[in-house]
PDB file of N, CA and C in Angstrom:
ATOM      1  N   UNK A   1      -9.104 -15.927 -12.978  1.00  0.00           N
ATOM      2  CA  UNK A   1      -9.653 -16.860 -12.014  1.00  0.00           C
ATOM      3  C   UNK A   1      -8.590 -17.170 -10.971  1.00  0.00           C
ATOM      4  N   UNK A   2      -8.895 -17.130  -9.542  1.00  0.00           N
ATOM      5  CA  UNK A   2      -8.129 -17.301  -8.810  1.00  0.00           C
ATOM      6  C   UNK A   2      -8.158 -19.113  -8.238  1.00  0.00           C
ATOM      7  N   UNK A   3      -7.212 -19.389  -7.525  1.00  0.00           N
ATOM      8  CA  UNK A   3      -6.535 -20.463  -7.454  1.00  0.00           C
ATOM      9  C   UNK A   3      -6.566 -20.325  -5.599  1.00  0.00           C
ATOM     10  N   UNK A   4      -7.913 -20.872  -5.494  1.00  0.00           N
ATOM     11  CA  UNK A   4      -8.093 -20.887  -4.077  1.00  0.00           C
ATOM     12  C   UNK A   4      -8.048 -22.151  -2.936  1.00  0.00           C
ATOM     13  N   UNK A   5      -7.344 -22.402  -2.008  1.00  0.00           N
ATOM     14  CA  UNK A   5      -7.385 -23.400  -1.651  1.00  0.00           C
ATOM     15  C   UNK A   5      -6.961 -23.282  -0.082  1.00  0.00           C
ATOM     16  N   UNK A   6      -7.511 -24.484   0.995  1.00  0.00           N
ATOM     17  CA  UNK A   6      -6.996 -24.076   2.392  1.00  0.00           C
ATOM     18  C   UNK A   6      -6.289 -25.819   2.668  1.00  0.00           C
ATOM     19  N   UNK A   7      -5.211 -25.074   3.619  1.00  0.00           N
ATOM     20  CA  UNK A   7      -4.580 -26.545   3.767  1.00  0.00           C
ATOM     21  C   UNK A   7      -5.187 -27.028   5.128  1.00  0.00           C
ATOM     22  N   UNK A   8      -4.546 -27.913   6.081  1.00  0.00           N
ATOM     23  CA  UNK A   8      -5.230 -28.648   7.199  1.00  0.00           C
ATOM     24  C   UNK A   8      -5.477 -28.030   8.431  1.00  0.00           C
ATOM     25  N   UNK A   9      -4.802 -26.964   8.721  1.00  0.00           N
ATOM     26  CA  UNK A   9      -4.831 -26.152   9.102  1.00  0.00           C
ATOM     27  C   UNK A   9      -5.570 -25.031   9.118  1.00  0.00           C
ATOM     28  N   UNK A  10      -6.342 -24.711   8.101  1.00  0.00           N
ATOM     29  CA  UNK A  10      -7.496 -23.774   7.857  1.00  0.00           C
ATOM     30  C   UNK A  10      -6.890 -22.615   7.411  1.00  0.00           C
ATOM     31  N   UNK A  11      -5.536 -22.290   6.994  1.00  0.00           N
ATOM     32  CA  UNK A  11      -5.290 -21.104   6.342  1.00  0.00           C
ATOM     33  C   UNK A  11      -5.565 -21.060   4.649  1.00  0.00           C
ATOM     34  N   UNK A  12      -5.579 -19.646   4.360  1.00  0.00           N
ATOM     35  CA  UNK A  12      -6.235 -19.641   2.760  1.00  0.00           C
ATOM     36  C   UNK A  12      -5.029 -19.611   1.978  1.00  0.00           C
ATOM     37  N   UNK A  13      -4.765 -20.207   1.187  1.00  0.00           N
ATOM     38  CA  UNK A  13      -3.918 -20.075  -0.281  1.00  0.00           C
ATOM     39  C   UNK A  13      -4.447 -19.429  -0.921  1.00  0.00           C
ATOM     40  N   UNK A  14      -4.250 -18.192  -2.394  1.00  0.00           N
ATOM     41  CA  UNK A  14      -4.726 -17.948  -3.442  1.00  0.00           C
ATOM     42  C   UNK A  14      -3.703 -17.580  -4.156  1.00  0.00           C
ATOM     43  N   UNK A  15      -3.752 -18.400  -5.253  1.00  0.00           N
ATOM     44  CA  UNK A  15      -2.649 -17.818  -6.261  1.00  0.00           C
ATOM     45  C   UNK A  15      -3.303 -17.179  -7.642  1.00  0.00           C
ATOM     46  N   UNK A  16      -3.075 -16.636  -7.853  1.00  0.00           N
ATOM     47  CA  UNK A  16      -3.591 -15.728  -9.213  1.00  0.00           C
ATOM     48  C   UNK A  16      -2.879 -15.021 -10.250  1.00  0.00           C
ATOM     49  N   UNK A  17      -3.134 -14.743 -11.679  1.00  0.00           N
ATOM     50  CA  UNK A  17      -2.254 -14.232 -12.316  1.00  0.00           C
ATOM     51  C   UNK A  17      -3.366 -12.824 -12.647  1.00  0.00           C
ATOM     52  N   UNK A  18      -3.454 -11.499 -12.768  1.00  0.00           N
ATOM     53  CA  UNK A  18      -3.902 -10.302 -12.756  1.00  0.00           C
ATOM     54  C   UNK A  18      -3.259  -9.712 -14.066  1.00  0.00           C
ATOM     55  N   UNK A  19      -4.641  -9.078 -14.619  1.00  0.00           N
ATOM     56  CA  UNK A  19      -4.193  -8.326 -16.252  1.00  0.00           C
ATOM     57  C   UNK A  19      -4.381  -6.923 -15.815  1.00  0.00           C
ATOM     58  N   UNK A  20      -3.601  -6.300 -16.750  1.00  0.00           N
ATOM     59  CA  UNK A  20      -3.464  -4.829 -16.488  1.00  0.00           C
ATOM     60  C   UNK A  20      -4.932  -4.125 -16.092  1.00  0.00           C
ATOM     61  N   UNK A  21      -5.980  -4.625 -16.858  1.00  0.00           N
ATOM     62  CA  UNK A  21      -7.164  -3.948 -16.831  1.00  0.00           C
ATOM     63  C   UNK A  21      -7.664  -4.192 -14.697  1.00  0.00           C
ATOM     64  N   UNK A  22      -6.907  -5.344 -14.668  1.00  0.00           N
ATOM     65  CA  UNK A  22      -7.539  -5.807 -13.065  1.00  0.00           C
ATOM     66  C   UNK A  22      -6.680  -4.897 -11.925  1.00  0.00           C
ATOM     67  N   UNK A  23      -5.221  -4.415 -12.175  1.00  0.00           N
ATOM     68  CA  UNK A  23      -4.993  -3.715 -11.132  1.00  0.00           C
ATOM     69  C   UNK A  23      -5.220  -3.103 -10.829  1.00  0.00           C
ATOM     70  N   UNK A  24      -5.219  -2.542  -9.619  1.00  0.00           N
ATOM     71  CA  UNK A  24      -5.649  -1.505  -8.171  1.00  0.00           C
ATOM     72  C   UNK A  24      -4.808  -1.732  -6.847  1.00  0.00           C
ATOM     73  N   UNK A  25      -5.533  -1.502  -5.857  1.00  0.00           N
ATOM     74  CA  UNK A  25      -4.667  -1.077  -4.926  1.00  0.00           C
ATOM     75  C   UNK A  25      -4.722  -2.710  -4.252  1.00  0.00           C
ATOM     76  N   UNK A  26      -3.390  -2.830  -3.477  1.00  0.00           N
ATOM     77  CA  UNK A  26      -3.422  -4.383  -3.157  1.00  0.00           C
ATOM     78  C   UNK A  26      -4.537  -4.897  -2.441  1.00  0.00           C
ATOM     79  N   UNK A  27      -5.061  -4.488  -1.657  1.00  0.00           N
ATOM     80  CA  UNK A  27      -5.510  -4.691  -0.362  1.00  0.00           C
ATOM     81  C   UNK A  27      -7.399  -4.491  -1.240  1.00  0.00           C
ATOM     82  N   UNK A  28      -7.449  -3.881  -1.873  1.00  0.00           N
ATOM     83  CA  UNK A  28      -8.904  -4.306  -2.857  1.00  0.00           C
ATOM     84  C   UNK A  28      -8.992  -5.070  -3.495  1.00  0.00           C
ATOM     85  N   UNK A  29      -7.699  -5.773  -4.272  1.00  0.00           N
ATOM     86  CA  UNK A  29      -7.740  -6.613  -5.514  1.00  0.00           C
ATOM     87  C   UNK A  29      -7.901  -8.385  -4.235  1.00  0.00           C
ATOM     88  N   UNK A  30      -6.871  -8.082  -3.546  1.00  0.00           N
ATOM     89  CA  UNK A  30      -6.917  -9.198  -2.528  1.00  0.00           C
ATOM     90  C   UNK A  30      -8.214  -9.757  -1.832  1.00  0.00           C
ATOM     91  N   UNK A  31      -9.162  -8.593  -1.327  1.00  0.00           N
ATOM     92  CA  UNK A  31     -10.272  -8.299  -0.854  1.00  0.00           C
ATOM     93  C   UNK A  31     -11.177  -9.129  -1.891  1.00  0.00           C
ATOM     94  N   UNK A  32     -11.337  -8.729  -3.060  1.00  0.00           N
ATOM     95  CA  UNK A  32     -12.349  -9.147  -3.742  1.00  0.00           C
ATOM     96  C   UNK A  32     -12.075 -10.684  -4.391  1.00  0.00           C
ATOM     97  N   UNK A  33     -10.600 -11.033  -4.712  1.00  0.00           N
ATOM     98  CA  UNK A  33     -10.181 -12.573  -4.747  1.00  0.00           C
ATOM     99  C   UNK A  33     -10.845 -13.638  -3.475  1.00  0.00           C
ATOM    100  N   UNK A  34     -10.130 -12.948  -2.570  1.00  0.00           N
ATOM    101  CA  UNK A  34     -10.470 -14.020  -1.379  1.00  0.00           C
ATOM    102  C   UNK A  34     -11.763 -14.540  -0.812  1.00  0.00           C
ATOM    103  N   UNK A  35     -12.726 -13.051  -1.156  1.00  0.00           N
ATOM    104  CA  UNK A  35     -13.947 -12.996  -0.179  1.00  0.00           C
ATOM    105  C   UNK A  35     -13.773 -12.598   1.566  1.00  0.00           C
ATOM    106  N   UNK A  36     -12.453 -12.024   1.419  1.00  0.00           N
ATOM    107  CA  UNK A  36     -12.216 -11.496   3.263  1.00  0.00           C
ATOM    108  C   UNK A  36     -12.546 -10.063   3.082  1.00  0.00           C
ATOM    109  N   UNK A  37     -13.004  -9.815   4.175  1.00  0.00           N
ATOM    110  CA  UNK A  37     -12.891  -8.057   4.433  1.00  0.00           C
ATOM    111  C   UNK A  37     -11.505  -7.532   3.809  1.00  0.00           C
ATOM    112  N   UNK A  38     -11.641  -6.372   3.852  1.00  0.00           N
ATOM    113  CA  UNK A  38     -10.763  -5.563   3.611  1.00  0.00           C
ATOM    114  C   UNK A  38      -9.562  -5.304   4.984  1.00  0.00           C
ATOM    115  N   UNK A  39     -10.521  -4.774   5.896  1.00  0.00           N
ATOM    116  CA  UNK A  39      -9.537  -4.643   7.192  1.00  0.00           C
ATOM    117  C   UNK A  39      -8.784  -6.139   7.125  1.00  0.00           C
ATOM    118  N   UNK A  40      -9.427  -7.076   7.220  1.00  0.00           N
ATOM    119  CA  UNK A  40      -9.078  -8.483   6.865  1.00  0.00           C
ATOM    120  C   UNK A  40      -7.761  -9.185   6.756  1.00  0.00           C
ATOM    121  N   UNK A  41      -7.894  -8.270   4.933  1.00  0.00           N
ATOM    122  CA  UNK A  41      -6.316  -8.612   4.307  1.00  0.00           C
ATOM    123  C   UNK A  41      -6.027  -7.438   4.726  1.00  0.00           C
ATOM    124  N   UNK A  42      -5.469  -6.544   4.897  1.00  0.00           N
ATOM    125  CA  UNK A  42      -5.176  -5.317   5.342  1.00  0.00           C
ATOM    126  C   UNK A  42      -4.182  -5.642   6.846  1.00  0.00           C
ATOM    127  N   UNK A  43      -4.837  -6.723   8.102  1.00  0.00           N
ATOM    128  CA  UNK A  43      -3.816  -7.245   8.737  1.00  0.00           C
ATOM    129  C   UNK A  43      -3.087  -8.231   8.640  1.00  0.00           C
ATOM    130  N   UNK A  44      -4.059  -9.105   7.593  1.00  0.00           N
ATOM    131  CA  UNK A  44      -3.008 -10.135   7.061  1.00  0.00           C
ATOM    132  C   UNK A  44      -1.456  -9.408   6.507  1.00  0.00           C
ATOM    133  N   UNK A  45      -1.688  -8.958   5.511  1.00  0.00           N
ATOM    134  CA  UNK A  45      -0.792  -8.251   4.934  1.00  0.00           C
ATOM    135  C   UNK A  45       0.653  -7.397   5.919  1.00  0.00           C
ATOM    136  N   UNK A  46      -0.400  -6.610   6.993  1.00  0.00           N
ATOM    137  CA  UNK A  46       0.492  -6.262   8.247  1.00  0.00           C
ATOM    138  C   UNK A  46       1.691  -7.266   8.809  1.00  0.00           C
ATOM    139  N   UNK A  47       0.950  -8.526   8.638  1.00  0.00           N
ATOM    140  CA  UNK A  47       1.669  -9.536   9.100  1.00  0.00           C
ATOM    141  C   UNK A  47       2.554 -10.619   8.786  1.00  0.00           C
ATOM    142  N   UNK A  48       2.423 -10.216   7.135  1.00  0.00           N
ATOM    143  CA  UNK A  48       3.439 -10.891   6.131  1.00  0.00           C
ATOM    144  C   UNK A  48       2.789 -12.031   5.053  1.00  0.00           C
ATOM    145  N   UNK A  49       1.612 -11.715   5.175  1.00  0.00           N
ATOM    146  CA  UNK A  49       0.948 -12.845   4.736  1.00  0.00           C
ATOM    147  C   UNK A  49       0.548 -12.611   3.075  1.00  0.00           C
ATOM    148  N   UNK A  50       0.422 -11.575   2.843  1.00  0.00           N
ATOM    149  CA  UNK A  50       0.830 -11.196   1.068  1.00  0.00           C
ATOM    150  C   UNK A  50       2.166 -11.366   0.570  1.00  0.00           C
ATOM    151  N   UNK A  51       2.310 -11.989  -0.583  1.00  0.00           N
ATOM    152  CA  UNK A  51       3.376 -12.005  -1.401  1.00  0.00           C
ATOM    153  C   UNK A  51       2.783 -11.686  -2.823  1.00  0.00           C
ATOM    154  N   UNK A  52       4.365 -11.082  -3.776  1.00  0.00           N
ATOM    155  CA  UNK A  52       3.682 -11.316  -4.982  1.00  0.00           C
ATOM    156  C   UNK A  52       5.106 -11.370  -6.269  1.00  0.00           C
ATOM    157  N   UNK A  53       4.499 -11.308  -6.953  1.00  0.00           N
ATOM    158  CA  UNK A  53       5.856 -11.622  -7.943  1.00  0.00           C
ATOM    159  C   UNK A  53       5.279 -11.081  -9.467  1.00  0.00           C
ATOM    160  N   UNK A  54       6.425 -10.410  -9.983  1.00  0.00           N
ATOM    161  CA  UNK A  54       6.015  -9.345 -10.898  1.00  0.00           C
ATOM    162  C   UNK A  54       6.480 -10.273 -12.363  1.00  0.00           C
ATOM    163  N   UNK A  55       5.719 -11.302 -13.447  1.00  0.00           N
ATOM    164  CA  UNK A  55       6.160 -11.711 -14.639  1.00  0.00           C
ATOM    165  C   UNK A  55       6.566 -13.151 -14.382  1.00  0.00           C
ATOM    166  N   UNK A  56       7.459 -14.249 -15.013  1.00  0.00           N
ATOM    167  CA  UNK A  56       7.737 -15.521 -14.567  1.00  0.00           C
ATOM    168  C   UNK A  56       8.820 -15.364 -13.580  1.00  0.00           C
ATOM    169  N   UNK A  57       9.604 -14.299 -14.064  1.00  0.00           N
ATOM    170  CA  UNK A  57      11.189 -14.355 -13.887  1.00  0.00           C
ATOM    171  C   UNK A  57      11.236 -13.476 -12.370  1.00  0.00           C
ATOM    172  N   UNK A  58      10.606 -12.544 -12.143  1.00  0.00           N
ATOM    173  CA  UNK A  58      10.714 -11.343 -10.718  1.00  0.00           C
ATOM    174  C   UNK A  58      11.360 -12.032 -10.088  1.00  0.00           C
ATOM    175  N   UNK A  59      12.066 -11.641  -8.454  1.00  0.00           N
ATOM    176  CA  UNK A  59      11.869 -11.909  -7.497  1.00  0.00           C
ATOM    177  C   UNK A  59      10.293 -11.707  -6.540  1.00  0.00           C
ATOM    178  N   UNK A  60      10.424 -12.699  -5.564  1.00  0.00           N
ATOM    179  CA  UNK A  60       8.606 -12.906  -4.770  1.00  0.00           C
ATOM    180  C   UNK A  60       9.176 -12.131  -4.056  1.00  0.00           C
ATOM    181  N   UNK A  61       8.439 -11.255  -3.687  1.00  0.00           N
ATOM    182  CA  UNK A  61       8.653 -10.177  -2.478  1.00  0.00           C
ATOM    183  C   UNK A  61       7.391 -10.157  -1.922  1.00  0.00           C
ATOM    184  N   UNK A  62       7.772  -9.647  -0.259  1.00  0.00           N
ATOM    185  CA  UNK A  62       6.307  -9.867   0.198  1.00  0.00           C
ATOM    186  C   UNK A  62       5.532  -8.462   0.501  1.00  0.00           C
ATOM    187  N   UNK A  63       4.748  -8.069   0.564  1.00  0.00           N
ATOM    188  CA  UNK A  63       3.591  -6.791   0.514  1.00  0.00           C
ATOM    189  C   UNK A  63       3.142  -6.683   1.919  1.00  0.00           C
ATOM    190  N   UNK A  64       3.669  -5.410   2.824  1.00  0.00           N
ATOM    191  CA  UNK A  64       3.324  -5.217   4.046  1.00  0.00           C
ATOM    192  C   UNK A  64       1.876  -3.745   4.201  1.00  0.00           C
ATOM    193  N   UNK A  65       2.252  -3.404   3.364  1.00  0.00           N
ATOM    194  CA  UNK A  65       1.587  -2.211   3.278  1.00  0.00           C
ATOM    195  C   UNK A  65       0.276  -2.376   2.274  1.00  0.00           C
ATOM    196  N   UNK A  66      -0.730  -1.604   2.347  1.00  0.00           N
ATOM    197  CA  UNK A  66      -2.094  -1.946   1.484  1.00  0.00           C
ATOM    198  C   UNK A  66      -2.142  -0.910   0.348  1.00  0.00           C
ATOM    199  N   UNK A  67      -1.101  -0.087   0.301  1.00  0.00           N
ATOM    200  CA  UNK A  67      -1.114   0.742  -0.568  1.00  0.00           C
ATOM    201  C   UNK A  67      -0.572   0.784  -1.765  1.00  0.00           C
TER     202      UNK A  67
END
């Protein structure tokens, strides 16, 4: 279950935790969380607007690419 929320500003938050059975390619898994198009997150993403973080401990790195 994702962790959706917009601040005052009207941008989207989603935070989520993903099980092995749920991964795929970023830019689909994002797609189907949010409810945005694909092209959508696809320029979000272009633009720095994906992050993600691998376990408790990772470093957050951010996701430019949809692949």
């Amino acid at each position: 279950m994702a962790n959706r929320t917009r601040d005052p500003e009207g941008r989207l938050s989603l935070e989520t935790v993903l099980s092995p059975e749920q991964a795929g390619r970023a830019a689909d898994v994002l797609a189907a969380l949010s409810g945005l198009s694909k092209s959508a997150v696809k320029d979000a993403m272009a633009k720095g607007a994906a992050w993600w973080r691998r376990g408790d401990r990772g470093p957050t790195v951010r996701l430019r690419r949809a692949t």
